[in-house]
C-alpha atoms as a PDB file:
ATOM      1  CA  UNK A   1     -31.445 -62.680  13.304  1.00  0.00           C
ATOM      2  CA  UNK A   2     -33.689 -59.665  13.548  1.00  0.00           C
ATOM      3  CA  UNK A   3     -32.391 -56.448  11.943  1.00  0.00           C
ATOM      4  CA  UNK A   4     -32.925 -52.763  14.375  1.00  0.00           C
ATOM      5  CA  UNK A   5     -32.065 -49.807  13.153  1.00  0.00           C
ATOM      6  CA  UNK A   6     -31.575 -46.470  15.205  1.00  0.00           C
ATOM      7  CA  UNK A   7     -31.885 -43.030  14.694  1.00  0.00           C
ATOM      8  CA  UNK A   8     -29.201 -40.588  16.485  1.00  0.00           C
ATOM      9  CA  UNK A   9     -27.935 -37.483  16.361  1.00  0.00           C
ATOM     10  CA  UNK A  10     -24.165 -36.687  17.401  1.00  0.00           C
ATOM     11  CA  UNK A  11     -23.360 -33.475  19.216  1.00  0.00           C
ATOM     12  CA  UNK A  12     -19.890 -33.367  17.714  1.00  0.00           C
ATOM     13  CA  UNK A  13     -18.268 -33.886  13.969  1.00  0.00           C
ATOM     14  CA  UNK A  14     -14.875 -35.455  12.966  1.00  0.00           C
ATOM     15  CA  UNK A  15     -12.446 -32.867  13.388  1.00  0.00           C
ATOM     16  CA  UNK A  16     -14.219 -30.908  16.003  1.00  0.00           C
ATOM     17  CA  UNK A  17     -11.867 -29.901  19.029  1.00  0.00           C
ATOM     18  CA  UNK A  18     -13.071 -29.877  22.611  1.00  0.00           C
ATOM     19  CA  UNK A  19     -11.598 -28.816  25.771  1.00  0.00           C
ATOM     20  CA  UNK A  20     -11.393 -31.811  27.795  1.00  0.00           C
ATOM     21  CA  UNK A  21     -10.390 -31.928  31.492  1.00  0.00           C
ATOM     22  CA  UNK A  22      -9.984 -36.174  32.504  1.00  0.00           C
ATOM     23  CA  UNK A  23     -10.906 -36.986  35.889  1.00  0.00           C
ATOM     24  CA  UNK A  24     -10.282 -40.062  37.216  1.00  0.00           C
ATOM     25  CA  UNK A  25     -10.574 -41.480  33.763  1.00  0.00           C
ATOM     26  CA  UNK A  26     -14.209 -39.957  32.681  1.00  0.00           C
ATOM     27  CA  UNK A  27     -13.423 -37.053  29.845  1.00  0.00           C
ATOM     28  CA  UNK A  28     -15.746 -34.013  31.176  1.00  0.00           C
ATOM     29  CA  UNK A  29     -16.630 -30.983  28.641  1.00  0.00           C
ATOM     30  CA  UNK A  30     -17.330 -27.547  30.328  1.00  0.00           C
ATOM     31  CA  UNK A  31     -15.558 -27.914  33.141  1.00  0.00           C
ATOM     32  CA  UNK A  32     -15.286 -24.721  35.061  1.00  0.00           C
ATOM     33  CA  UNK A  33     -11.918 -24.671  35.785  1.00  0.00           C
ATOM     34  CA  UNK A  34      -9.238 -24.096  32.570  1.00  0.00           C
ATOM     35  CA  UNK A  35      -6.093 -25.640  35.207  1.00  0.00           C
ATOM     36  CA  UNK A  36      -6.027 -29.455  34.166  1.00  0.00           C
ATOM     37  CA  UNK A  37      -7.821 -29.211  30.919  1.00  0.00           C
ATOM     38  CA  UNK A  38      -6.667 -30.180  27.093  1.00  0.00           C
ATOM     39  CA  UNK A  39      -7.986 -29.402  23.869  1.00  0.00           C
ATOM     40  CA  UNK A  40      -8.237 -32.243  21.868  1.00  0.00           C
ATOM     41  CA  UNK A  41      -9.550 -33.113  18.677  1.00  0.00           C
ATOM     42  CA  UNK A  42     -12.021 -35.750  17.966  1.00  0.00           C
ATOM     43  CA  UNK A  43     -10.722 -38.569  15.137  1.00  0.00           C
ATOM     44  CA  UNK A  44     -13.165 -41.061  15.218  1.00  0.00           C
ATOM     45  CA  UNK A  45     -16.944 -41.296  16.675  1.00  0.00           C
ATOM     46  CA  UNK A  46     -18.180 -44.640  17.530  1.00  0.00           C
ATOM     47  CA  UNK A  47     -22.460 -45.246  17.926  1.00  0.00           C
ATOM     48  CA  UNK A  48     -22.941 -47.904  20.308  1.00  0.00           C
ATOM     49  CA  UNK A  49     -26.870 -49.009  20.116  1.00  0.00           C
ATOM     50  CA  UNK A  50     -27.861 -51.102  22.809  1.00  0.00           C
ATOM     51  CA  UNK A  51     -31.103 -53.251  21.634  1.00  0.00           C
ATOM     52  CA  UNK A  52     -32.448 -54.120  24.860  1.00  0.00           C
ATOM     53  CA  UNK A  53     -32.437 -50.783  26.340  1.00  0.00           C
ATOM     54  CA  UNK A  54     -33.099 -48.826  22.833  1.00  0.00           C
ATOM     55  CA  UNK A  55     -30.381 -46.187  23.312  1.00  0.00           C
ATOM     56  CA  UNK A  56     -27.120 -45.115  21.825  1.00  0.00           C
ATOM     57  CA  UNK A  57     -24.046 -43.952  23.138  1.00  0.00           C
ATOM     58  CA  UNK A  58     -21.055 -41.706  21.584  1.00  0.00           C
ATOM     59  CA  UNK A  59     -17.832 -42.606  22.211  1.00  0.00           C
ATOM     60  CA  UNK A  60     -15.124 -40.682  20.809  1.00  0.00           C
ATOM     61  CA  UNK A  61     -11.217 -41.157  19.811  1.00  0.00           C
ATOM     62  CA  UNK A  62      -9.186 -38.155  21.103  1.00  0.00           C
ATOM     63  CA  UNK A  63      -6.410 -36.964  19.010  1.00  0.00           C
ATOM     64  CA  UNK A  64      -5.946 -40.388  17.618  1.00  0.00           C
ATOM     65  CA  UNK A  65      -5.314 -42.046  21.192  1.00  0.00           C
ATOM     66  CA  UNK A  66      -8.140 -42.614  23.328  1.00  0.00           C
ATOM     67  CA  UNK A  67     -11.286 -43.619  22.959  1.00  0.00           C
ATOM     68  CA  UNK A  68     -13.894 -42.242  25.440  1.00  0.00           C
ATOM     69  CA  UNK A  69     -17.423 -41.137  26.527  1.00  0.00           C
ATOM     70  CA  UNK A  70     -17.518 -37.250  26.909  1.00  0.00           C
ATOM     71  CA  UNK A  71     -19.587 -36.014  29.807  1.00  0.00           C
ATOM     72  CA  UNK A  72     -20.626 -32.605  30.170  1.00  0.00           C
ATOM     73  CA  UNK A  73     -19.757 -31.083  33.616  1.00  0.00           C
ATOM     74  CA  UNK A  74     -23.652 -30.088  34.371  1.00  0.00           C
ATOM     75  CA  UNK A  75     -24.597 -33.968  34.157  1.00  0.00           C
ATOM     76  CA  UNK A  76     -22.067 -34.951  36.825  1.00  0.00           C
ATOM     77  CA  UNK A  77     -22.899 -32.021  39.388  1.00  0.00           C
ATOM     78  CA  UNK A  78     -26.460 -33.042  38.492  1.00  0.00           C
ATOM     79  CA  UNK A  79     -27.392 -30.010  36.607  1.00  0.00           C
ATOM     80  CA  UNK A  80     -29.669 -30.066  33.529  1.00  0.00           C
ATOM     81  CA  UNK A  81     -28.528 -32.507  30.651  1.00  0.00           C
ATOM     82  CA  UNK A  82     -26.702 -30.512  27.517  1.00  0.00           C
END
């Protein structure tokens, strides 16, 4: 077994609360609109690392419930990357 080790840096801390609108199950940040969006608090961060393609993702537990990838609005409507 060959040990890798990564380097990341995560855009949000433990604690940190977001305003989170969830769209057919994605969690978008920055979403234009305030109608249909929650602020929630992030209790856990999880730092996938995928070997093969050398990235990570963040995932992150929402007030304690749900654990998922946060997207930032300008990514989906193709914008520049946050």
């Amino acid at each position: 077994m060959q040990a890798k080790g990564f380097i990341a840096h995560c855009p949000y801390e433990l604690g940190d609360r977001v305003e989170v609108a969830i769209i057919d199950g994605m969690a978008i940040t920055g979403y234009p609109r305030k109608a249909g969006t929650a602020l929630m608090t992030i209790t856990d961060i999880f730092a996938i690392h995928s070997v093969k393609k050398g990235t990570v993702t963040f995932l992150y537990e929402l007030d304690g419930k749900k654990q998922m990838q946060l997207i930032p609005w300008r990514e989906l409507v193709g914008g520049a990357k946050a």
